[in-house]
Protein backbone atom coordinates (compact mmCIF):
# COMPACT_ATOMS: atom_id res chain seq x y z
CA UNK A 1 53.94 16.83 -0.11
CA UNK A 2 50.81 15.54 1.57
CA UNK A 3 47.52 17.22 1.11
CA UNK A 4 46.15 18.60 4.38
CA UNK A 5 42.36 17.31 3.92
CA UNK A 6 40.91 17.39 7.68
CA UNK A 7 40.04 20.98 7.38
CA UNK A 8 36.25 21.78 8.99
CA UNK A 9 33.87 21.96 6.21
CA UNK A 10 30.51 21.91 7.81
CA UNK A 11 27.71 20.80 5.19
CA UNK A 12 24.67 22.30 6.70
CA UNK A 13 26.38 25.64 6.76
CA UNK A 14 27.62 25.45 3.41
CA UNK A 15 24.02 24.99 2.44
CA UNK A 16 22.72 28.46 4.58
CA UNK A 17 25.39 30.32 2.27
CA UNK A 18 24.51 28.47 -1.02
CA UNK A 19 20.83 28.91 -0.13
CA UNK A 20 21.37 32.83 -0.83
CA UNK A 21 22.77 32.27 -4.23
CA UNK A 22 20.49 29.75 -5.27
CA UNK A 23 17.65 32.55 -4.30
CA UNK A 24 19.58 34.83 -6.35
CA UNK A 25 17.45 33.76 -9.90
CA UNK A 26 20.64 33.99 -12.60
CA UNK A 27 18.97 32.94 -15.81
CA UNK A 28 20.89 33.22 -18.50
CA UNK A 29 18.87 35.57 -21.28
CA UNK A 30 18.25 38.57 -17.97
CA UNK A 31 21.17 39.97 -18.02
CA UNK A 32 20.19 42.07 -14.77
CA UNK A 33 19.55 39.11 -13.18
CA UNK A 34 22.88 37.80 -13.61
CA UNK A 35 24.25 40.72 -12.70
CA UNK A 36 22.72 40.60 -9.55
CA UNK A 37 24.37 37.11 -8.83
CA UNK A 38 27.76 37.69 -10.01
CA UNK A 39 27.43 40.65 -7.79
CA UNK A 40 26.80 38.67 -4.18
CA UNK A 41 29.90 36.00 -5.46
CA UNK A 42 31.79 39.18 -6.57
CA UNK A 43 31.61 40.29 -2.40
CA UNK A 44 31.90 37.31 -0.96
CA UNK A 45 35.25 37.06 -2.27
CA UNK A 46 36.23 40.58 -1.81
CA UNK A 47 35.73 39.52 1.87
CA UNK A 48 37.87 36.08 1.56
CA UNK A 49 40.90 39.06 0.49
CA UNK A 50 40.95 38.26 -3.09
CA UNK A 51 41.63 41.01 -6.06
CA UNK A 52 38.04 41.18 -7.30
CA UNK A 53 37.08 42.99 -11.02
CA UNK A 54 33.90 42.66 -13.10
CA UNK A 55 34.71 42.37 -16.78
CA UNK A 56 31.23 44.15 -18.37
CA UNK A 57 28.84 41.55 -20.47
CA UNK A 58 28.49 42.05 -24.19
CA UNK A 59 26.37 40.35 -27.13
CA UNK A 60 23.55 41.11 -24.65
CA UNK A 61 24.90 38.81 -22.00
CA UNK A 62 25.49 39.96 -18.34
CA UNK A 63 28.94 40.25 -16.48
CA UNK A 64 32.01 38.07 -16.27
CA UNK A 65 33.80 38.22 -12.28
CA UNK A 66 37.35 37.60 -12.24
CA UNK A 67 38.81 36.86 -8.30
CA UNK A 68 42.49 36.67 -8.17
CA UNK A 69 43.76 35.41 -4.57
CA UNK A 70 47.31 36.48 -3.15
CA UNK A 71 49.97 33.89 -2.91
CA UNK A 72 53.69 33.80 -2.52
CA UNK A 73 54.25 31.03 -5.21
CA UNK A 74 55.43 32.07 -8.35
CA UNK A 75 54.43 29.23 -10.37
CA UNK A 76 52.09 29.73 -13.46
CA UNK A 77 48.88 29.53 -11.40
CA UNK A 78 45.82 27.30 -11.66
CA UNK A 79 41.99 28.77 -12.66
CA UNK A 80 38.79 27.79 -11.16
CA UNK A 81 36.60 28.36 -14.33
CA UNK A 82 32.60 27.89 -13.11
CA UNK A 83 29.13 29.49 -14.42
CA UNK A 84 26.93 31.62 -13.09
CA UNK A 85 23.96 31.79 -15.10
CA UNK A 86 21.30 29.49 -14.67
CA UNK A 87 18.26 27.81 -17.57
CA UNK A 88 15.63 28.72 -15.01
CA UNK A 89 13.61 31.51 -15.65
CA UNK A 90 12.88 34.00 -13.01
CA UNK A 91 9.97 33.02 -10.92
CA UNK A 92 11.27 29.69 -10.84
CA UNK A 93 11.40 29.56 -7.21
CA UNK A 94 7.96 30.86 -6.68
CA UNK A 95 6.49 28.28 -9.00
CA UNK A 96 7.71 25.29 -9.18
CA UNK A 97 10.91 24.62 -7.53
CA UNK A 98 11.51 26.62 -3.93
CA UNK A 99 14.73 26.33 -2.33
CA UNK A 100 13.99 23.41 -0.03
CA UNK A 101 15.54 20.88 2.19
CA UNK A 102 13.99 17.46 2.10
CA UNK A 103 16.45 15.02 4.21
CA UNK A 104 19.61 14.28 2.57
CA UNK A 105 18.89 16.51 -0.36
CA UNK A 106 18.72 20.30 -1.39
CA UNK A 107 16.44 21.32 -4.12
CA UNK A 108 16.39 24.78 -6.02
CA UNK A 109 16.87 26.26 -9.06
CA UNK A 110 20.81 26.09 -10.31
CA UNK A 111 21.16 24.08 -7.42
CA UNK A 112 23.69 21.25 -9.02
CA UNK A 113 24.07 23.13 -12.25
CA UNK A 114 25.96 24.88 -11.01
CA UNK A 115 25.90 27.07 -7.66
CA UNK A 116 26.67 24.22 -5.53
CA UNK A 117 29.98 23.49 -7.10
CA UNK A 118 30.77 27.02 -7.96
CA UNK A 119 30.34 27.57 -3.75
CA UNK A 120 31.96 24.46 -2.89
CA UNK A 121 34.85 25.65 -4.58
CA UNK A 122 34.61 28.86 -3.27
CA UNK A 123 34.83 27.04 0.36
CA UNK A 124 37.68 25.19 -0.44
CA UNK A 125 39.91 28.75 -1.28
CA UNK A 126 38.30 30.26 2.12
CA UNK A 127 39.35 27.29 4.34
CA UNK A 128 42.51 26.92 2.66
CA UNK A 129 42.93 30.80 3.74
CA UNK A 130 41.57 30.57 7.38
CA UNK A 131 44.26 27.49 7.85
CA UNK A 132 47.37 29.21 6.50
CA UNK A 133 47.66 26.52 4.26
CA UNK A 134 49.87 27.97 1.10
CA UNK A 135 48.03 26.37 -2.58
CA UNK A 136 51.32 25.49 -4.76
CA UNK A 137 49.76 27.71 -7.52
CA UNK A 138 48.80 30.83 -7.63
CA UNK A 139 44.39 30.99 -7.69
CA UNK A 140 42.20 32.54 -9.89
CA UNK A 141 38.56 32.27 -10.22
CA UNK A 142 37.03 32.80 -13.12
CA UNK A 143 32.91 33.40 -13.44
CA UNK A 144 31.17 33.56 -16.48
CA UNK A 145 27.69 34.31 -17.76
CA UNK A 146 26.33 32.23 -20.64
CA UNK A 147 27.68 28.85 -20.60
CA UNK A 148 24.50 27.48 -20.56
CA UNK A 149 24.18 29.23 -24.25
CA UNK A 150 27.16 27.72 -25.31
CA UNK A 151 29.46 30.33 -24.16
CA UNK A 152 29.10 32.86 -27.69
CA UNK A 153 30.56 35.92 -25.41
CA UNK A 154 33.04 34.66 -23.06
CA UNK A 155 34.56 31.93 -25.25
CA UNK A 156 37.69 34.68 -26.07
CA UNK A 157 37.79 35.73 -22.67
CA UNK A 158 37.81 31.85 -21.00
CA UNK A 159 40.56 30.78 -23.55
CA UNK A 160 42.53 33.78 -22.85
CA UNK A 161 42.65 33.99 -19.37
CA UNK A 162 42.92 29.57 -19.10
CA UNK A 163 46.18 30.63 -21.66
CA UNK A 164 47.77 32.38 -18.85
CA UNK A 165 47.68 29.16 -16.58
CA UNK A 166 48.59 25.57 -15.91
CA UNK A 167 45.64 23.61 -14.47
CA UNK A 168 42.70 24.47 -14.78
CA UNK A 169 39.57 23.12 -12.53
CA UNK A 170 36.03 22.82 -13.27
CA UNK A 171 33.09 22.15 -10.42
CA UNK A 172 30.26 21.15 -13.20
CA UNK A 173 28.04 18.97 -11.62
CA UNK A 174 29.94 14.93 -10.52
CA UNK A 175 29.05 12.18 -12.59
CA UNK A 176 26.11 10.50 -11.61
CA UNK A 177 28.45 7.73 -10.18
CA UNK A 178 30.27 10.81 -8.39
CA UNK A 179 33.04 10.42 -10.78
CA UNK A 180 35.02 13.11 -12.49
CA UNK A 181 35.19 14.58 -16.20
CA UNK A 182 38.72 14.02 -18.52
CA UNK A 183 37.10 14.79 -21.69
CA UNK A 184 33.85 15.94 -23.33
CA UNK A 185 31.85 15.60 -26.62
CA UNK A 186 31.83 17.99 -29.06
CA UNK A 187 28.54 20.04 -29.58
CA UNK A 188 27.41 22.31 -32.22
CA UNK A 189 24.53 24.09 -32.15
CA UNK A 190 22.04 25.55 -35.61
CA UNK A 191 19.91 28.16 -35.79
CA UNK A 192 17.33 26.85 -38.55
CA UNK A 193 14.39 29.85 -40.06
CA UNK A 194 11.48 28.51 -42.85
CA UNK A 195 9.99 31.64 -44.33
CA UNK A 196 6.28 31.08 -46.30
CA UNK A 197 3.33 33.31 -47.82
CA UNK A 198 0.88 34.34 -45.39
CA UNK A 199 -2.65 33.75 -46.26
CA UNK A 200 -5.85 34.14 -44.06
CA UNK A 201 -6.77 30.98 -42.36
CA UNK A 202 -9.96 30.52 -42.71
CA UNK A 203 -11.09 32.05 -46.10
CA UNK A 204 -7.71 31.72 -48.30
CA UNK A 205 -6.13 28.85 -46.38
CA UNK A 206 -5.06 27.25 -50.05
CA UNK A 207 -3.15 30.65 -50.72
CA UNK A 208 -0.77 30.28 -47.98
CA UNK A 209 2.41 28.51 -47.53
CA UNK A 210 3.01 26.95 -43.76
CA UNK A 211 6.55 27.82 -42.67
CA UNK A 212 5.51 25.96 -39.52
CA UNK A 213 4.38 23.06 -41.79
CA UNK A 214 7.77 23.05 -43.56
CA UNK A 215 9.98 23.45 -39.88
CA UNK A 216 8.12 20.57 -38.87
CA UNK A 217 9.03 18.12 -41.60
CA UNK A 218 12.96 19.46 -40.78
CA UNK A 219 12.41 18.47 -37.20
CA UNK A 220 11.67 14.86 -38.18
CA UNK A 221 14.20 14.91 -40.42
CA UNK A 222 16.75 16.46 -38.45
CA UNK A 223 15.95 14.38 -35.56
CA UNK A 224 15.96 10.87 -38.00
CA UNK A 225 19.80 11.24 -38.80
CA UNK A 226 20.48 10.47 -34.97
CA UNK A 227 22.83 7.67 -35.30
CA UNK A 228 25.35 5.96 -33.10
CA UNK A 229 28.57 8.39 -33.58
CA UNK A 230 26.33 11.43 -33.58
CA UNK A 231 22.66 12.49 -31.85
CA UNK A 232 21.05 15.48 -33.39
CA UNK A 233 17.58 16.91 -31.65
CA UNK A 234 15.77 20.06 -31.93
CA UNK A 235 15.06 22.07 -28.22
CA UNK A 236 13.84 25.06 -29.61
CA UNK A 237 10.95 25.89 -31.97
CA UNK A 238 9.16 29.66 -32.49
CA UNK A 239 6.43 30.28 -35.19
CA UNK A 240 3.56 32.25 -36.32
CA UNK A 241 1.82 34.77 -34.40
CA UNK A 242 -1.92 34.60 -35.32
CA UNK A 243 -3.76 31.19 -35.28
CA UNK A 244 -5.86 32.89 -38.08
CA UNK A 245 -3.22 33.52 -40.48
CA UNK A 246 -0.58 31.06 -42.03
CA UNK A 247 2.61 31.13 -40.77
CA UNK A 248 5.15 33.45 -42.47
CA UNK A 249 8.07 32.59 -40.10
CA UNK A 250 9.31 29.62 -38.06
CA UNK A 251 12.60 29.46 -36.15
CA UNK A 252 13.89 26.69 -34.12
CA UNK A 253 17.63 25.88 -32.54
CA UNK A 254 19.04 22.38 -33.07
CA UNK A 255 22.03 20.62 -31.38
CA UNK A 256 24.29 17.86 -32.23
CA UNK A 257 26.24 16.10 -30.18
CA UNK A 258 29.43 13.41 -30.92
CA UNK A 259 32.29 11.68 -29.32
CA UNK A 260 35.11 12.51 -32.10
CA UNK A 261 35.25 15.71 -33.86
CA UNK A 262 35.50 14.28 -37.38
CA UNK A 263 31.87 12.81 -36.41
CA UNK A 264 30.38 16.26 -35.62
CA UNK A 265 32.09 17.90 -38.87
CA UNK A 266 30.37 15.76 -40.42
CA UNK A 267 27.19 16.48 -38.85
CA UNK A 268 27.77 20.06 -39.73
CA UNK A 269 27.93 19.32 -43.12
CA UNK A 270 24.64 17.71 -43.28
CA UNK A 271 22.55 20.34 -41.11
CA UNK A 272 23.96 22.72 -43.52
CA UNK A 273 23.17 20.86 -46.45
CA UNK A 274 19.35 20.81 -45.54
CA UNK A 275 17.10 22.22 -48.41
CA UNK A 276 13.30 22.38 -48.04
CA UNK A 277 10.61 20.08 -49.20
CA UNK A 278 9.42 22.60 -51.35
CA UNK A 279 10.04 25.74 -53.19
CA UNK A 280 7.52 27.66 -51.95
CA UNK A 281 9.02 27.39 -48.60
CA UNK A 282 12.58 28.66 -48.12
CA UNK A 283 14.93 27.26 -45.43
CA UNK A 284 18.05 28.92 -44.05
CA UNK A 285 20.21 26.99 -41.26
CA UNK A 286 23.20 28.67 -40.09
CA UNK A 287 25.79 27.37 -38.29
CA UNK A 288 25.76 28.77 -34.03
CA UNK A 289 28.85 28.54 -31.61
CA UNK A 290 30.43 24.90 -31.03
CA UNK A 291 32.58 23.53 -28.34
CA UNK A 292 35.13 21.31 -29.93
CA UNK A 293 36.11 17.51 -28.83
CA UNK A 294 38.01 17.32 -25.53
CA UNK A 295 39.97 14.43 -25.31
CA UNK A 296 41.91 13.18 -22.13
CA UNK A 297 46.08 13.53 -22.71
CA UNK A 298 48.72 12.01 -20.16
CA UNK A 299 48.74 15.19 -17.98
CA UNK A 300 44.71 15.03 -17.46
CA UNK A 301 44.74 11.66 -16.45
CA UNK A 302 47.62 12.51 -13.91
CA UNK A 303 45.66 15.22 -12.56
CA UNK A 304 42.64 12.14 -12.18
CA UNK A 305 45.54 10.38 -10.32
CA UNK A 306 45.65 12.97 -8.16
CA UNK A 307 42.46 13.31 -7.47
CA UNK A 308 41.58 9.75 -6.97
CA UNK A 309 44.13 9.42 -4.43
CA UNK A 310 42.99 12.42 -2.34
CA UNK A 311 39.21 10.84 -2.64
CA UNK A 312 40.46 7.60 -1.44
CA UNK A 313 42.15 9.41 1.58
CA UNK A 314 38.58 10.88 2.07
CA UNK A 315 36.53 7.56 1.65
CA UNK A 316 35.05 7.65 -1.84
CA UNK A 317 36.17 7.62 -5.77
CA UNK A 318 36.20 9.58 -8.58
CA UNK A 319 36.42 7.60 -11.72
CA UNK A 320 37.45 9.31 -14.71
CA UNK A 321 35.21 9.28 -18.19
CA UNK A 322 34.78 11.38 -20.99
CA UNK A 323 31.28 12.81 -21.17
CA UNK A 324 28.50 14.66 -23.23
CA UNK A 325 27.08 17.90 -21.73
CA UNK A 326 29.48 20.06 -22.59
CA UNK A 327 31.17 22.42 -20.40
CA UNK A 328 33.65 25.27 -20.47
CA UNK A 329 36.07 22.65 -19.85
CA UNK A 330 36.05 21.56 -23.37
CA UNK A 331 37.56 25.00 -24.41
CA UNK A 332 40.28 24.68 -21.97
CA UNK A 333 40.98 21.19 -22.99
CA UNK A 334 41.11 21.26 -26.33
CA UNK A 335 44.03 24.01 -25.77
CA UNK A 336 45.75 21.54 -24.47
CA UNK A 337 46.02 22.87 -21.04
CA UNK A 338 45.70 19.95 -18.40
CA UNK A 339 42.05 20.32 -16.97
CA UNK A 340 39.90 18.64 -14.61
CA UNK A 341 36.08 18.87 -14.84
CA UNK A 342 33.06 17.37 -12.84
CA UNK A 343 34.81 18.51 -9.60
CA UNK A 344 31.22 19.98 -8.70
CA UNK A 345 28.53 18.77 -6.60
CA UNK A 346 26.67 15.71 -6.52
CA UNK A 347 22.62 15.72 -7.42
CA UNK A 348 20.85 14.92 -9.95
CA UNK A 349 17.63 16.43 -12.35
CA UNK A 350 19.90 19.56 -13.79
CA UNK A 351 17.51 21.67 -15.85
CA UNK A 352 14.40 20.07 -14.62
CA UNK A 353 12.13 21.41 -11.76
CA UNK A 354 13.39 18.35 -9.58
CA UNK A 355 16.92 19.41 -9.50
CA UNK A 356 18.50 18.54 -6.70
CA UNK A 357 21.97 18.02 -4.78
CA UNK A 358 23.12 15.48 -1.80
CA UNK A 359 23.67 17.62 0.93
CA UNK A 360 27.19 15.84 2.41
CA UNK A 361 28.73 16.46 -1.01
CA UNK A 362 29.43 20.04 -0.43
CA UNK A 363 31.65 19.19 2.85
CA UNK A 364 33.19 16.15 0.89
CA UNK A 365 33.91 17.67 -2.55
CA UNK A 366 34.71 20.75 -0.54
CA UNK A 367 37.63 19.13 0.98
CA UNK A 368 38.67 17.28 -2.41
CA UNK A 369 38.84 20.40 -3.97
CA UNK A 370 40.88 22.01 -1.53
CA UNK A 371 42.90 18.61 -1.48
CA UNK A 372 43.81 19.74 -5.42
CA UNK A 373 44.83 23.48 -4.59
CA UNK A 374 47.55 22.29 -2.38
CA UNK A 375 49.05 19.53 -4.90
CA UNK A 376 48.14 20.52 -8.60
């Protein structure tokens, strides 16, 4: 079977319907927010004929949207798995990064990470649909709300519902080279609190004992054991509340980050074997959620096949690498179910108030993706 890829993506419309979701602010922690965007994809797919159903946030997270889309095949069917949820805070586009089109490029907030992958994949089902071109699987589309957290609510809910099929697709963001994702680090993330004695500042500053004195000597340390194998930084730090007073309380969130998962347990084991510099400071780290080590089997790097032939039948590449960041992907890899990731958008400056996207990727990754629905 040959892949029907001359289907009439149109780039600058693509970008007049992505421009409402990237106005849609989705960060992660506003639950309401979120809401609000799962809501507009939640219609637009009602209206493309799938099965649509909003499985309710918990843990304080918003809403998951599950699309199922008709088909005649009765083969175990294939998952879209994207994010909705966003690291930019709302007011984002008022200050600091307005959904704007400068040339060749888009900018906005969620932009590449990931609303222009998520829609581009949308796309691909709807032209697929208009055509009357069959997918060999079964489709399901599956959005979540707090990947960029690490996924602590929908983790059971992504492994379940990837359980229940055979391919599974991921539009994260491409490679910078526009390549494609077979595999993807392991992370683990900390949550690390110092607890002092509060004195006043100014009169009985010898009294006290700094917990923000103490967190900061962890963050060098913490930071110091980067090595090679395994990178370990600190994103996060929260302390005190009255300059005049020492600091009772300090929090911070660390990551670590490594290619094999024997690397990161060991980096678990020495996060959780910090102690403080002194006993009149106490330290407790506990252990957050962790994505385990993805790594690329015989059946991913067919489905790269795949996909590198349909991109050479379109003009371009996708080579194949394993990758930090991690992603839902490495939840539905790790299962062992075959899974492509990276199948997203092309930009550059995720998380930063320069993100951006190439424009022409959304009709050409568009027409990849739909490319995979009809073979995978």
């Amino acid at each position: 079977m040959e892949a029907k890829l001359d289907l009439p993506f149109d780039a600058d419309e693509m970008l007049a319907g992505l421009r409402a979701w990237v106005e849609c602010e989705s960060p992660t922690h506003d639950a309401a927010a979120v809401n609000r965007m799962m809501a507009v994809a939640a219609r637009h797919m009602a209206l493309m004929g799938a099965t649509v159903e909003t499985i309710p946030g918990r843990m304080g997270f918003g809403d998951c949207v599950r699309a199922r889309f008709a088909s005649d095949s009765e083969e175990k069917g294939v998952l879209v798995l994207a994010h909705l949820d966003t690291v930019h805070p709302v007011g984002t586009l008022a200050n600091g990064l307005p959904f704007r089109r400068e040339g060749e490029l888009a900018y906005g907030p969620g932009i590449q990470d990931m609303k222009g992958g998520t829609y581009l994949a949308i796309e691909a089902i709807g032209q697929l649909i208009r055509a009357g071109i069959p997918t060999r699987r079964p489709v399901t589309v599956l959005l979540t709300s707090d990947e960029e957290v690490g996924s602590p609510s929908t983790r059971d809910l992504i492994e379940a519902e990837a359980a229940r099929h055979a391919v599974v697709l991921v539009p994260e963001p491409a490679r910078p080279d526009g390549g494609v994702v077979t595999g993807r680090y392991a992370i683990a993330r900390f949550n690390l609190r110092t607890t002092g004695r509060p004195s006043h500042a100014g009169s009985r500053l010898a009294d006290g004992r700094s917990a923000i004195r103490e967190m900061c000597k962890q963050v060098v340390a913490i930071e110091e054991m980067t090595t090679d194998a395994c990178t370990f930084s600190v994103g996060v730090i929260h302390g005190g509340q009255w300059v005049n007073c020492v600091a009772t309380h300090c929090d911070a969130e660390a990551l670590t980050m490594a290619k094999r998962q024997e690397d990161l347990d060991g980096a678990v084991e020495r996060m959780l074997a910090l102690r403080s510099n002194t006993n009149d400071v106490g330290l407790e780290v506990r252990r957050g959620v962790t994505r385990p080590v993805w790594e690329p089997d015989a059946r991913v790097m067919a489905l790269h096949a795949t996909a590198e032939a349909l991109a050479q039948r379109l003009g371009f590449s996708v080579p194949s690498q394993s990758s930090g960041g991690g992603s839902d992907g490495n939840f539905t890899g790790a299962m062992g179910i075959p899974t492509l990731d990276g199948l997203g958008i092309e930009g550059a400056m995720a998380h930063t108030l320069q993100e951006h996207v190439r424009v022409a990727s959304l009709a050409s990754r568009g027409r990849l993706f739909a490319g995979l629905l009809q073979l995978v």
